[in-house]
C-alpha atoms as a PDB file:
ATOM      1  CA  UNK A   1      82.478 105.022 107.825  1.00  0.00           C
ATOM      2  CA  UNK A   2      84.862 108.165 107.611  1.00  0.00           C
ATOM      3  CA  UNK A   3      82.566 110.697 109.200  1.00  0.00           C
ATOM      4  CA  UNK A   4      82.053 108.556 112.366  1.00  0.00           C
ATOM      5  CA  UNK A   5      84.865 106.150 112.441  1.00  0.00           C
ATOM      6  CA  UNK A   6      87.304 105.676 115.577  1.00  0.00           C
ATOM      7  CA  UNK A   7      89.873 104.449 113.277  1.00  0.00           C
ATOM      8  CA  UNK A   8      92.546 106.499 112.278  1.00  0.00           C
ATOM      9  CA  UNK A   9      95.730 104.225 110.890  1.00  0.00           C
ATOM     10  CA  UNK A  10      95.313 101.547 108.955  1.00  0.00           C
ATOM     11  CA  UNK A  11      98.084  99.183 108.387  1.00  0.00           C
ATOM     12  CA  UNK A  12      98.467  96.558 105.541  1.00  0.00           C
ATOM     13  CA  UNK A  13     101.097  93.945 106.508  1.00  0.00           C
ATOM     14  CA  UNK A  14     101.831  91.858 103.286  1.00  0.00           C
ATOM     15  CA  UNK A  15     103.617  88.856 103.643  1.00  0.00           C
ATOM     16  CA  UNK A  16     104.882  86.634 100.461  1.00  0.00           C
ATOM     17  CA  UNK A  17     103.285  83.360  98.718  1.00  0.00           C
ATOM     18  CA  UNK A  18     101.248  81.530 100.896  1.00  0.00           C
ATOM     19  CA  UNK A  19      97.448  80.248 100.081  1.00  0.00           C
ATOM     20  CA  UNK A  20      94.707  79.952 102.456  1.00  0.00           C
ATOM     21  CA  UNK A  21      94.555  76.301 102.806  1.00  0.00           C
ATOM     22  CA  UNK A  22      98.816  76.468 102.876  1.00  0.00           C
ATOM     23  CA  UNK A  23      98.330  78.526 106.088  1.00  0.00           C
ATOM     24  CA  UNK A  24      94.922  77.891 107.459  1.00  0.00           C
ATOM     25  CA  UNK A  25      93.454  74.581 105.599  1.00  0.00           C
ATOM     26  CA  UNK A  26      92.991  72.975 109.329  1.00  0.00           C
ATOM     27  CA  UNK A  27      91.522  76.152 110.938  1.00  0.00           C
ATOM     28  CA  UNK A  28      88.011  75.451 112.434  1.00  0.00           C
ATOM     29  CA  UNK A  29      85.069  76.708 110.909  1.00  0.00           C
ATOM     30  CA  UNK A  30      87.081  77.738 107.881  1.00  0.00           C
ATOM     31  CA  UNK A  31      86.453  76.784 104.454  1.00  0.00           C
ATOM     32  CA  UNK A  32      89.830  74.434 104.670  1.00  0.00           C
ATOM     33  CA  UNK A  33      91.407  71.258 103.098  1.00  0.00           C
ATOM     34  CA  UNK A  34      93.428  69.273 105.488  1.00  0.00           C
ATOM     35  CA  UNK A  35      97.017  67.722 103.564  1.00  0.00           C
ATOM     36  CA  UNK A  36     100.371  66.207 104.109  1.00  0.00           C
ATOM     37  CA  UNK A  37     102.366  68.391 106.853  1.00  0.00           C
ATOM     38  CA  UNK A  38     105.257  70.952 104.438  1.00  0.00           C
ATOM     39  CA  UNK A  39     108.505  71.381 105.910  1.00  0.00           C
ATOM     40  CA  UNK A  40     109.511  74.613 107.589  1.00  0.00           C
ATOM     41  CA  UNK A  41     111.286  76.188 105.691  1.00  0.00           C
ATOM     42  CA  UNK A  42     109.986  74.354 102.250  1.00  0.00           C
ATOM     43  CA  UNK A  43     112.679  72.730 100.375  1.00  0.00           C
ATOM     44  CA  UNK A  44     112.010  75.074  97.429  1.00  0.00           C
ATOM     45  CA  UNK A  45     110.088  77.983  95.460  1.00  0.00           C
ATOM     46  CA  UNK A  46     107.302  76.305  93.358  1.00  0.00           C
ATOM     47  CA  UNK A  47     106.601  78.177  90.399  1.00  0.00           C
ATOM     48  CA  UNK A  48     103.647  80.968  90.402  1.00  0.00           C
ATOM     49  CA  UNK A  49     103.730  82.787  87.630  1.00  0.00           C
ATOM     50  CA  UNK A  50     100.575  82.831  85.709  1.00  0.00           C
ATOM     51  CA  UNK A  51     101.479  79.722  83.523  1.00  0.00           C
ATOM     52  CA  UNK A  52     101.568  77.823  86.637  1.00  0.00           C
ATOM     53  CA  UNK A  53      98.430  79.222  88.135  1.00  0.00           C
ATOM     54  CA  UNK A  54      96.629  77.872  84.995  1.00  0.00           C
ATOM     55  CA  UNK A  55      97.834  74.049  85.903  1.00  0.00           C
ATOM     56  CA  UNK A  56      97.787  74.300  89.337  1.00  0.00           C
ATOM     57  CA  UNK A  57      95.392  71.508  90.097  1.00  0.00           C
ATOM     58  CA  UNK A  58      97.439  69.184  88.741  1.00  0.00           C
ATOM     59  CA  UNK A  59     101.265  70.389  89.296  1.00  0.00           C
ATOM     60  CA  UNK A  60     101.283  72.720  92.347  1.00  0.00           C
ATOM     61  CA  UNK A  61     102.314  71.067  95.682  1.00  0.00           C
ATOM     62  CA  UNK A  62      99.242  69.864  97.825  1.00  0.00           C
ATOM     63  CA  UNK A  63     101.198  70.275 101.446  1.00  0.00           C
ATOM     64  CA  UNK A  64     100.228  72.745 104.682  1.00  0.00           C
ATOM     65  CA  UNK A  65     101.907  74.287 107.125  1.00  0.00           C
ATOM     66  CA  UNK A  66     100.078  73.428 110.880  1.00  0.00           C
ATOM     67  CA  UNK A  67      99.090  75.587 113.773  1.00  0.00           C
ATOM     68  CA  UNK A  68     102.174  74.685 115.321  1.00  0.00           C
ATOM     69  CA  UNK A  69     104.232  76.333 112.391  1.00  0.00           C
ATOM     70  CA  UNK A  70     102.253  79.596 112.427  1.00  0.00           C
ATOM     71  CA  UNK A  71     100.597  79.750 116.527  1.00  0.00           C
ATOM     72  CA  UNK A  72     100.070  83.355 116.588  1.00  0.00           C
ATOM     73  CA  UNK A  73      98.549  83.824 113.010  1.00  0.00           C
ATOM     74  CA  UNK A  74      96.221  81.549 114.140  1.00  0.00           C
ATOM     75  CA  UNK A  75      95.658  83.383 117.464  1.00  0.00           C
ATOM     76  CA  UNK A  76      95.124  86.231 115.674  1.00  0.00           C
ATOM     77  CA  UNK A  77      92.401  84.566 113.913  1.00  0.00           C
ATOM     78  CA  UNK A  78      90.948  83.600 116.942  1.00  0.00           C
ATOM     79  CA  UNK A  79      90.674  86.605 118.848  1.00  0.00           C
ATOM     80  CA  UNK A  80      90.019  88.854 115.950  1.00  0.00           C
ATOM     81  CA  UNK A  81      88.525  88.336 112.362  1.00  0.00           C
ATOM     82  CA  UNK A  82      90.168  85.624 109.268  1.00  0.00           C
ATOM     83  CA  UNK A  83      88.859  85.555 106.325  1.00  0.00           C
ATOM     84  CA  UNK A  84      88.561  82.608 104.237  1.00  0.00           C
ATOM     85  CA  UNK A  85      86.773  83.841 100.761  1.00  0.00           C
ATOM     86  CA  UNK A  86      89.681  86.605 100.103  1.00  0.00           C
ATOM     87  CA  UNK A  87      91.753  86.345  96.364  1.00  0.00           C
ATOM     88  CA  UNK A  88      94.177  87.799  95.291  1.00  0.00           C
ATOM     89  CA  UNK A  89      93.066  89.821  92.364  1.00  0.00           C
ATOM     90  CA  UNK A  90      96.070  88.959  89.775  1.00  0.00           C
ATOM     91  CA  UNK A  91      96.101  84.903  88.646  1.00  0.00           C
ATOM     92  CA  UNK A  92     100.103  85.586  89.077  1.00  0.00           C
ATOM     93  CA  UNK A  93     102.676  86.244  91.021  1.00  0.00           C
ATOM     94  CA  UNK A  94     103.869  89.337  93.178  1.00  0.00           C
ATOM     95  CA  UNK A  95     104.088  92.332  91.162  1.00  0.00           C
ATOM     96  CA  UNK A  96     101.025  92.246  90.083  1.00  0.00           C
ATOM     97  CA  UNK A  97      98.825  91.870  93.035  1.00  0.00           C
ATOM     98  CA  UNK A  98     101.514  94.736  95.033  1.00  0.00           C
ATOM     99  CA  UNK A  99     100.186  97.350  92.169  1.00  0.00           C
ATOM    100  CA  UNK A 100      96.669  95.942  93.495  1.00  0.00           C
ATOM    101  CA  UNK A 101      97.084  96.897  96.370  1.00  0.00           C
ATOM    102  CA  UNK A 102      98.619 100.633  96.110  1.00  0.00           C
ATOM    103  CA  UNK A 103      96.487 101.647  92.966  1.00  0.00           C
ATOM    104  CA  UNK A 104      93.669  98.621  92.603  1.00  0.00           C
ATOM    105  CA  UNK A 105      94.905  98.289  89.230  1.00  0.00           C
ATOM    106  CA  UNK A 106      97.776  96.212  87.021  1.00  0.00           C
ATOM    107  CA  UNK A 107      99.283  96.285  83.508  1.00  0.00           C
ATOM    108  CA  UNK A 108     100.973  93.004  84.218  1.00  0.00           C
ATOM    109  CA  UNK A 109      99.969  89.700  85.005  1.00  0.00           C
ATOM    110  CA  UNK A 110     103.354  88.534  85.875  1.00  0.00           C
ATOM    111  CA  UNK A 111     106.542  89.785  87.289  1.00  0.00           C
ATOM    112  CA  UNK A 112     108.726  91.961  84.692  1.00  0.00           C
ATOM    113  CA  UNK A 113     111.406  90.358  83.402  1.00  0.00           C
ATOM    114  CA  UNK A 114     114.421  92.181  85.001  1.00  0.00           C
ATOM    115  CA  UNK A 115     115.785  92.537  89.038  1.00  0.00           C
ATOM    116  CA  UNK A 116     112.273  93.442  89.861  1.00  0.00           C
ATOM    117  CA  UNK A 117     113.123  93.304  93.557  1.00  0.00           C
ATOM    118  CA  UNK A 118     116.274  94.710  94.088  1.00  0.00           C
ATOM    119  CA  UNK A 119     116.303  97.016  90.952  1.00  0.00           C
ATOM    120  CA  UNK A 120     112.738  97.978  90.671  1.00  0.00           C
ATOM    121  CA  UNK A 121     111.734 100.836  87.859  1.00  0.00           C
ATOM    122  CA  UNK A 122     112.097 103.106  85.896  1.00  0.00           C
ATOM    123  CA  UNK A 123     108.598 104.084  86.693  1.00  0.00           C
ATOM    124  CA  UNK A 124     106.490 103.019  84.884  1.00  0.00           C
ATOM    125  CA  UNK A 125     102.794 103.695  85.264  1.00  0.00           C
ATOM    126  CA  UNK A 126     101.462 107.729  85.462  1.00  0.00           C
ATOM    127  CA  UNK A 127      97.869 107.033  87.068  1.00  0.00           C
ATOM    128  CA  UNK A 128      95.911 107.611  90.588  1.00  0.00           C
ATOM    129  CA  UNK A 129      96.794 105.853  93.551  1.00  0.00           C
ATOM    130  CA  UNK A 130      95.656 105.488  96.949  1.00  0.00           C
ATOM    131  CA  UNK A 131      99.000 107.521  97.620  1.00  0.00           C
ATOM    132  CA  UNK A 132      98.105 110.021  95.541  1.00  0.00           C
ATOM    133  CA  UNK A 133      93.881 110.456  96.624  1.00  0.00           C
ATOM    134  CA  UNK A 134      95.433 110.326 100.326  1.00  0.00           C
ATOM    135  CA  UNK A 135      97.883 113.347  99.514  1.00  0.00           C
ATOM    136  CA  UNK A 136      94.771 115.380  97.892  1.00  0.00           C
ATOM    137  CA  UNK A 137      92.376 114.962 100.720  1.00  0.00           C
ATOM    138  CA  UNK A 138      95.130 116.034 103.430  1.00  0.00           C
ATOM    139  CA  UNK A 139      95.896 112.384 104.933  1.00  0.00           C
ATOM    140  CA  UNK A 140      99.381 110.302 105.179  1.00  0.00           C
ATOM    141  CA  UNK A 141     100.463 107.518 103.903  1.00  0.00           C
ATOM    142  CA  UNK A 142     103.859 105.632 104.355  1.00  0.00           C
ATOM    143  CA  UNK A 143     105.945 102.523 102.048  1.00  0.00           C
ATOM    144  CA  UNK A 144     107.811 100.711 104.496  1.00  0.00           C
ATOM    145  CA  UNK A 145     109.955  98.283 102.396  1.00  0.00           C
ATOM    146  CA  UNK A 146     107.610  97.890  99.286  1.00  0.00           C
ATOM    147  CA  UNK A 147     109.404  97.737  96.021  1.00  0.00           C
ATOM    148  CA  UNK A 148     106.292  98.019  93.885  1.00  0.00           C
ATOM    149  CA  UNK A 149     105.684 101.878  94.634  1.00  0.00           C
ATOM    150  CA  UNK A 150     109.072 102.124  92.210  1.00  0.00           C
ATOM    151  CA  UNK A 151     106.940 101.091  89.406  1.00  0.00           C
ATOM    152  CA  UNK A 152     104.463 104.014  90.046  1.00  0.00           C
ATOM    153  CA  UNK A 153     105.501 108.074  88.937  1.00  0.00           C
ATOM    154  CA  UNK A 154     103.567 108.994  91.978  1.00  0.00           C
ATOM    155  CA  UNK A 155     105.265 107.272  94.408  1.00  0.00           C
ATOM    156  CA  UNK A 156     108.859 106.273  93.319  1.00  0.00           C
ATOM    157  CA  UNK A 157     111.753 107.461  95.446  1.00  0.00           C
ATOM    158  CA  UNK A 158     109.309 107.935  98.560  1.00  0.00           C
ATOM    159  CA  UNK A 159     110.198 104.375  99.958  1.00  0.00           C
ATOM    160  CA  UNK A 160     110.953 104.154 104.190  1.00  0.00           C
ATOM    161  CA  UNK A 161     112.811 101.015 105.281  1.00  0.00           C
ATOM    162  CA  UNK A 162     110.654  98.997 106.963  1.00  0.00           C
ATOM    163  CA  UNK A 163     112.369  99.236 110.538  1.00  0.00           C
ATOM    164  CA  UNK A 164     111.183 103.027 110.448  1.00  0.00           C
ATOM    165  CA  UNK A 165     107.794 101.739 110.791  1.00  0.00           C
ATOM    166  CA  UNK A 166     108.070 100.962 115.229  1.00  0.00           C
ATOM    167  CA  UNK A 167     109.898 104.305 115.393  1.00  0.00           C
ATOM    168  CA  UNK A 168     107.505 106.385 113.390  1.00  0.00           C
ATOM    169  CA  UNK A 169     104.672 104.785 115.571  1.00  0.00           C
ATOM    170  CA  UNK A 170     106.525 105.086 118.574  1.00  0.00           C
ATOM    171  CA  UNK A 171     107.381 108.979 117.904  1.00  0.00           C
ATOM    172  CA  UNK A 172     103.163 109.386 117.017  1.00  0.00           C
ATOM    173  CA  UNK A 173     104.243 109.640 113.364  1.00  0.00           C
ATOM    174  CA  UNK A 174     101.997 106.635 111.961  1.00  0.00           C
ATOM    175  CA  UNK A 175     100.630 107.433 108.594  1.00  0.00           C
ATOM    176  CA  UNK A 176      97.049 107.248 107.954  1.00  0.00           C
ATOM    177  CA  UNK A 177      97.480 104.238 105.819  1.00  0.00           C
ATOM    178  CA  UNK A 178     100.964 102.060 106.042  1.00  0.00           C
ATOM    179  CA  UNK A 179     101.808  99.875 103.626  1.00  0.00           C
ATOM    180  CA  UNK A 180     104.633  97.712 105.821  1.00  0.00           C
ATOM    181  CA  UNK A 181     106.704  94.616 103.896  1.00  0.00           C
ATOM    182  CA  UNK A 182     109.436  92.252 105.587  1.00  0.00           C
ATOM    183  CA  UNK A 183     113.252  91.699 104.288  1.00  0.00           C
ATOM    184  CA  UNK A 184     113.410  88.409 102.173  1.00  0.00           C
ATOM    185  CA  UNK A 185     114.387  86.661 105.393  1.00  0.00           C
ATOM    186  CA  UNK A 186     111.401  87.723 107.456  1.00  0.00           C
ATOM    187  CA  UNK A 187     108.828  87.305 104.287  1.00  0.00           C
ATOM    188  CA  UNK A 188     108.309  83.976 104.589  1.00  0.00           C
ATOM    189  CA  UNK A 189     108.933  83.709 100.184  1.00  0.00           C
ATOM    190  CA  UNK A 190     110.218  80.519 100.293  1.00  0.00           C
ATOM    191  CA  UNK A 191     114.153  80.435  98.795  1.00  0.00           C
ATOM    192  CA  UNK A 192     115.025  80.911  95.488  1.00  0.00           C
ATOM    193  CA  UNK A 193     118.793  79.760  95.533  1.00  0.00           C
ATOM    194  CA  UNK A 194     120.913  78.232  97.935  1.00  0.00           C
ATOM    195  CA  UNK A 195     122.633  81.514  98.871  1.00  0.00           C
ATOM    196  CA  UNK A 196     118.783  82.363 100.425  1.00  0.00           C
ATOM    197  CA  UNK A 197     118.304  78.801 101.967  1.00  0.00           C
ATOM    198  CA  UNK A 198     121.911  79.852 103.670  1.00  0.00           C
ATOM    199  CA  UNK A 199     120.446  82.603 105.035  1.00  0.00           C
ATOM    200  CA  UNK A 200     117.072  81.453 106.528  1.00  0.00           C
ATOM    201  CA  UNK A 201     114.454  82.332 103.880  1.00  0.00           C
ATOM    202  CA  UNK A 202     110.952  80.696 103.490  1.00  0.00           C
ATOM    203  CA  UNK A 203     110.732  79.840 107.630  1.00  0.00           C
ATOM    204  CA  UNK A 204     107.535  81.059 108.409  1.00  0.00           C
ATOM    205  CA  UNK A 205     107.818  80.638 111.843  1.00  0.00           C
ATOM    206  CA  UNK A 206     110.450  83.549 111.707  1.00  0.00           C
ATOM    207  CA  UNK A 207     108.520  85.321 109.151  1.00  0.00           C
ATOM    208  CA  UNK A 208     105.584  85.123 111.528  1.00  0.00           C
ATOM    209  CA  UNK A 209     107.348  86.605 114.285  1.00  0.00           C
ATOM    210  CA  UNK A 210     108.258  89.624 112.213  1.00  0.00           C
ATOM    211  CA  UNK A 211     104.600  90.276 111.975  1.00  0.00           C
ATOM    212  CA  UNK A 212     104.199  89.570 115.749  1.00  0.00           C
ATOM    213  CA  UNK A 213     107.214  91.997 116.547  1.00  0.00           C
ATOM    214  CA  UNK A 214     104.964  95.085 114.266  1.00  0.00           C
ATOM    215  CA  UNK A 215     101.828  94.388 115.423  1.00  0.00           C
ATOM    216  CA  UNK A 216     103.495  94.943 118.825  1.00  0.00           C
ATOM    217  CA  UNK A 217     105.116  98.235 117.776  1.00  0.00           C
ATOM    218  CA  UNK A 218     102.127  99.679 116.867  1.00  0.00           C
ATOM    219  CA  UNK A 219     100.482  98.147 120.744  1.00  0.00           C
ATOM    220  CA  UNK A 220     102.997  99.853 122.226  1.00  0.00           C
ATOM    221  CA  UNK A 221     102.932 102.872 120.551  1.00  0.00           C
ATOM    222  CA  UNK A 222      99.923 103.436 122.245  1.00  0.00           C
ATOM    223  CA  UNK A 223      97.783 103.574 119.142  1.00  0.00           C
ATOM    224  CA  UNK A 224      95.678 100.083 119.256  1.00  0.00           C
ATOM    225  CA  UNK A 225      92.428 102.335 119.963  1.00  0.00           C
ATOM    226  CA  UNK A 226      92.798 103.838 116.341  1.00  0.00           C
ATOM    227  CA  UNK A 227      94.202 101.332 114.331  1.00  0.00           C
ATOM    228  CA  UNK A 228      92.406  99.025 111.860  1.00  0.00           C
ATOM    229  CA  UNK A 229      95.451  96.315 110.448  1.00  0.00           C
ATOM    230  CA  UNK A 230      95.576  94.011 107.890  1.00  0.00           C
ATOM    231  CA  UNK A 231      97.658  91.184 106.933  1.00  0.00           C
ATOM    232  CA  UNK A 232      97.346  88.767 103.958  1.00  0.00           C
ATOM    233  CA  UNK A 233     100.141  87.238 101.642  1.00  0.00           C
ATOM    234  CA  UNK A 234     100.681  89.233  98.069  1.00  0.00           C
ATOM    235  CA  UNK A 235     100.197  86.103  95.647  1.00  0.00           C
ATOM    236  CA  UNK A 236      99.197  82.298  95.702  1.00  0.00           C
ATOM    237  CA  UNK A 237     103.265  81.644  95.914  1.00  0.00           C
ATOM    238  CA  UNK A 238     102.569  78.382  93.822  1.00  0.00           C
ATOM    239  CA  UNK A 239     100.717  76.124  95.941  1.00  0.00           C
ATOM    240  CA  UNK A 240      97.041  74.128  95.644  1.00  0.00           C
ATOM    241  CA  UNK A 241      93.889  75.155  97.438  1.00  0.00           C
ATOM    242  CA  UNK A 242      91.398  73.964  96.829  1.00  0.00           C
ATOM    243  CA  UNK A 243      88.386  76.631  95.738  1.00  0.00           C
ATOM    244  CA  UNK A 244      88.268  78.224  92.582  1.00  0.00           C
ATOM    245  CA  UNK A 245      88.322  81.817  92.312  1.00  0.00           C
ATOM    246  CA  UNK A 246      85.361  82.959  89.754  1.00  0.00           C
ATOM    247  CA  UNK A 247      86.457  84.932  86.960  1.00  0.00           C
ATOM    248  CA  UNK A 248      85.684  88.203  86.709  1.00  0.00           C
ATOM    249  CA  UNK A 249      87.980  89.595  84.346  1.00  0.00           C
ATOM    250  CA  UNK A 250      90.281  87.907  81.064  1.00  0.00           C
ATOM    251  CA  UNK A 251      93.727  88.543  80.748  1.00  0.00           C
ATOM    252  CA  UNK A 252      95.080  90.110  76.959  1.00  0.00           C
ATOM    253  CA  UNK A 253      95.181  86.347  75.635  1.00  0.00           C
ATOM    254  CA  UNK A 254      91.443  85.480  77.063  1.00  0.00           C
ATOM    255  CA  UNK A 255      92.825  83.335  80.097  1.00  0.00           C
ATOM    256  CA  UNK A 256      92.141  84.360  83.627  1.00  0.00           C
ATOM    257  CA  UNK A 257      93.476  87.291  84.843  1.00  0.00           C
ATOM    258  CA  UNK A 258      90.786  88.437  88.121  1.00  0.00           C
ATOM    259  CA  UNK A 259      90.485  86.812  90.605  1.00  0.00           C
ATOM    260  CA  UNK A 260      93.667  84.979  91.611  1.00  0.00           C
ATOM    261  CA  UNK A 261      94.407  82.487  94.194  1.00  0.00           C
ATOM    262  CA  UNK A 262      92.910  82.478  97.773  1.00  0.00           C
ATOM    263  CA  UNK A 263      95.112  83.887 100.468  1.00  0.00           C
ATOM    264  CA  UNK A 264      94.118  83.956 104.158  1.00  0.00           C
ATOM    265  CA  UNK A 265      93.711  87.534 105.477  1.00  0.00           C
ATOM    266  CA  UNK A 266      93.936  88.599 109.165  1.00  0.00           C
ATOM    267  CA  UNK A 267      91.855  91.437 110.308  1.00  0.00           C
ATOM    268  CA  UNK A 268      93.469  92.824 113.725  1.00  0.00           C
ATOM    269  CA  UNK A 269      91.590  95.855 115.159  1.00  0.00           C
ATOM    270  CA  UNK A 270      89.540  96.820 118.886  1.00  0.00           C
ATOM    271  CA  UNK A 271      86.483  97.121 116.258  1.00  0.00           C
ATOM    272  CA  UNK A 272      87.255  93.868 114.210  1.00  0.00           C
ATOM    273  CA  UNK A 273      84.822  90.754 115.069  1.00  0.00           C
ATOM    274  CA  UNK A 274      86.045  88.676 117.527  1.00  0.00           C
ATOM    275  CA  UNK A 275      86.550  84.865 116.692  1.00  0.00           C
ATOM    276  CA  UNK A 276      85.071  85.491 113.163  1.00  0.00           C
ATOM    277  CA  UNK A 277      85.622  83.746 110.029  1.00  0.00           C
ATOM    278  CA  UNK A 278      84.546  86.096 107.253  1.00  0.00           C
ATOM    279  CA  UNK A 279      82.652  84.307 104.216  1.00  0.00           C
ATOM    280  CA  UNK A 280      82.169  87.342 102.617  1.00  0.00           C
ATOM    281  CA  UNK A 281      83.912  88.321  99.311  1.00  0.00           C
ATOM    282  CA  UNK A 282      87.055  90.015  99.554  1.00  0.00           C
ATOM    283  CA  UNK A 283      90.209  90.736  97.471  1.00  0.00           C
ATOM    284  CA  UNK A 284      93.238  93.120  97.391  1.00  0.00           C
ATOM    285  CA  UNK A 285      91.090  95.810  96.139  1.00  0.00           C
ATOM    286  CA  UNK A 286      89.054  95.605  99.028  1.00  0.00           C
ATOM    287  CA  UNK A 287      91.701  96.857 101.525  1.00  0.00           C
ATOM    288  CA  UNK A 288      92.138  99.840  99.087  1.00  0.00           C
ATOM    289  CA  UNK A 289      88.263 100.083  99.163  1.00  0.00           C
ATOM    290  CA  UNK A 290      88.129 100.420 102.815  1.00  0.00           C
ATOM    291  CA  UNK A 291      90.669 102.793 103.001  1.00  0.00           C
ATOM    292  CA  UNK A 292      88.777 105.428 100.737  1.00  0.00           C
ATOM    293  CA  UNK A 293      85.551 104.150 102.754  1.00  0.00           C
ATOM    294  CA  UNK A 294      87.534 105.160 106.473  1.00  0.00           C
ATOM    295  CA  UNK A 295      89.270 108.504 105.004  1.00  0.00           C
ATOM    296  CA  UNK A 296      86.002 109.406 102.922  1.00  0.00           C
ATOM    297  CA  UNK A 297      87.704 109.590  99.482  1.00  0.00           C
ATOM    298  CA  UNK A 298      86.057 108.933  95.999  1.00  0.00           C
ATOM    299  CA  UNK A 299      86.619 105.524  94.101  1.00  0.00           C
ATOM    300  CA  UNK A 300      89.965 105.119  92.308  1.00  0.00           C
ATOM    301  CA  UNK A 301      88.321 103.304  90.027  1.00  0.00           C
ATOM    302  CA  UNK A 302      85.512 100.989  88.782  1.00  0.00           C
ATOM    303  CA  UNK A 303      87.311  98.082  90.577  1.00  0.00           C
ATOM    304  CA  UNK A 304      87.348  99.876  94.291  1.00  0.00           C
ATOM    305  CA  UNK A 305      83.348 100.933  93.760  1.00  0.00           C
ATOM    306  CA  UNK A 306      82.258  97.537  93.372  1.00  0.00           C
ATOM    307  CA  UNK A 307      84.497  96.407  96.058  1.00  0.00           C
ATOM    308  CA  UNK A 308      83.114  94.964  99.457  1.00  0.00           C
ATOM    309  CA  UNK A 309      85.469  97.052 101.958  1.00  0.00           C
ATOM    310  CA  UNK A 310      85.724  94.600 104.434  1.00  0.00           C
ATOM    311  CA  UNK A 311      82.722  95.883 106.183  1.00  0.00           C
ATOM    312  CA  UNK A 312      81.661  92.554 107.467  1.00  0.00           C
ATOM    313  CA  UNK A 313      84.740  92.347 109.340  1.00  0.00           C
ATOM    314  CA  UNK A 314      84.076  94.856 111.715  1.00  0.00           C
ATOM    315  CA  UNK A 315      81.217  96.121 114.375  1.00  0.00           C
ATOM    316  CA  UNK A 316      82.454  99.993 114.976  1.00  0.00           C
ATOM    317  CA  UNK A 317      79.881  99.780 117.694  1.00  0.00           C
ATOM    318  CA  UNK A 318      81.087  97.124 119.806  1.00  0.00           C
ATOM    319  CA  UNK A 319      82.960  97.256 122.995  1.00  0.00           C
ATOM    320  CA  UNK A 320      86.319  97.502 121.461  1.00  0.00           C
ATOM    321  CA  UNK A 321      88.495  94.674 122.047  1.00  0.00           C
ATOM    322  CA  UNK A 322      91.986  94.098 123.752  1.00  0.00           C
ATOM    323  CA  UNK A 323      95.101  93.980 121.951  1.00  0.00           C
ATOM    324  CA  UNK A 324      96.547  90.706 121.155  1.00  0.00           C
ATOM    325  CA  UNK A 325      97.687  88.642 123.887  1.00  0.00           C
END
């Protein structure tokens, strides 16, 4: 794709703990479950760590949020591409499946035990990253708001707040590849104490609208001709769907440690399918893999070459599409 591909950005939008059928269960012609209507915001956090991911058939919540709850996600998935076989690739929580997604690779299967949020690092891990392969071949890249890249010696201290993101696209400053995260208001993690139900966290129809609001920066920006984005949700965030990711690799103790949950993924581009619900197999690692597929760089690792890069997803010959409405 690199040496004849229109797109030039790519931007990976990840949102926090939400499954496919706990967004898009009731979506036609996806592989759903329908269930009992959740309340907006949820009335708490259910447990996702990888304890609970081994049980979760018969302790994680079986509830949904509707169309109603989430319109333009599922506008997006009607104009452009959603795809319903995409896992995570940690059976865990968020830490995990962030390091996924900047280096296709994780020491942990759950969160470390300290303020991994607000105190993230020292860092930790000394190997490639997508980061690091975009530096070499002459290419940007840009954290906005991601505490992972603390954990990584590449790409600790380099963090943007995420509200630089609209005026970096609005001055033509758009990385080649964003990585773009929410406050814990806007991330639509449901709240973990009552100081963050105070403050609004877990509504997803706000958390939604965040999304909205960056998908429009980058419209207005001008740059909707060159941009490939992505949005999915980091980890499983506790609740039931209802296929069963196949096992591809065993955690240190011999349980399951790749894939993870299902999460819904969004694929919002002028070259992405229109109205298309994506079958194909897909995981973190494959928005890393079609990075280094757009930008023409060499596999990170064993994981990104036998990735599928999200190739169905797209038609680089097509008309190209309108932005979002």
């Amino acid at each position: 794709m690199a040496a004849t591909s229109p797109i030039k950005h790519v931007v990976i939008i990840v949102k926090e703990n939400h499954g496919y059928d706990n967004y898009f269960g009731a979506f036609p012609g996806g592989n759903g479950a329908t269930m009992q209507r959740s309340p907006n915001p949820p009335p708490k956090d259910p447990d996702h760590r990888h304890a609970a991911w081994l049980t979760r058939d018969t302790t994680a919540p079986r509830v949904q949020f509707e169309q109603a709850d989430i319109p333009h996600y599922w506008k997006y998935a009607s104009e452009f591409s959603l795809c319903d076989n995409y896992f995570t690739d940690v059976a865990g929580p968020s830490t995990p499946n962030h390091l996924m997604l900047i280096m296709a690779d994780s020491p942990l299967i759950d969160n470390p035990r300290r303020n991994y949020r607000k105190a993230p690092g020292p860092p930790l891990y000394d190997q490639p990253s997508l980061p690091s392969k975009l530096d070499a071949a002459g290419l940007t890249w840009g954290n906005y708001g991601g505490y992972a890249f603390e954990f990584i010696k590449y790409t600790a201290g380099k963090n943007r707040p995420w509200q630089q993101f609209a005026t970096d696209a609005a001055a033509g400053k758009l990385p080649s590849v964003s990585w773009l995260y929410s406050d814990g208001v806007r991330s639509e993690h449901p709240a973990d104490t009552s100081a963050e139900t105070a403050a609004g966290n877990g509504n997803v129809t706000n958390g939604m609208q965040w999304t909205v609001d960056q998908v429009s920066a980058v419209v207005a920006a001008g740059l909707w001709q060159q941009v490939a984005i992505f949005i999915t949700w980091d980890d499983w965030g506790g609740w039931w769907d209802h296929v069963t990711p196949a096992q591809i690799e065993k955690w240190t103790d011999g349980t399951q440690f790749r894939y993870g949950g299902r999460v819904g993924c969004l694929v919002l581009s002028p070259y992405a399918r229109k109205g298309y619900v994506s079958k194909g197999l897909h995981s973190h690692v494959s928005l890393v893999k079609f990075c280094e597929t757009t930008f023409g760089l060499a596999s990170l690792n064993a994981r990104t070459a036998a990735a599928d890069g999200m190739a169905d997803c797209f038609d680089l010959t097509q008309a190209p599409l309108p932005p979002p409405s």
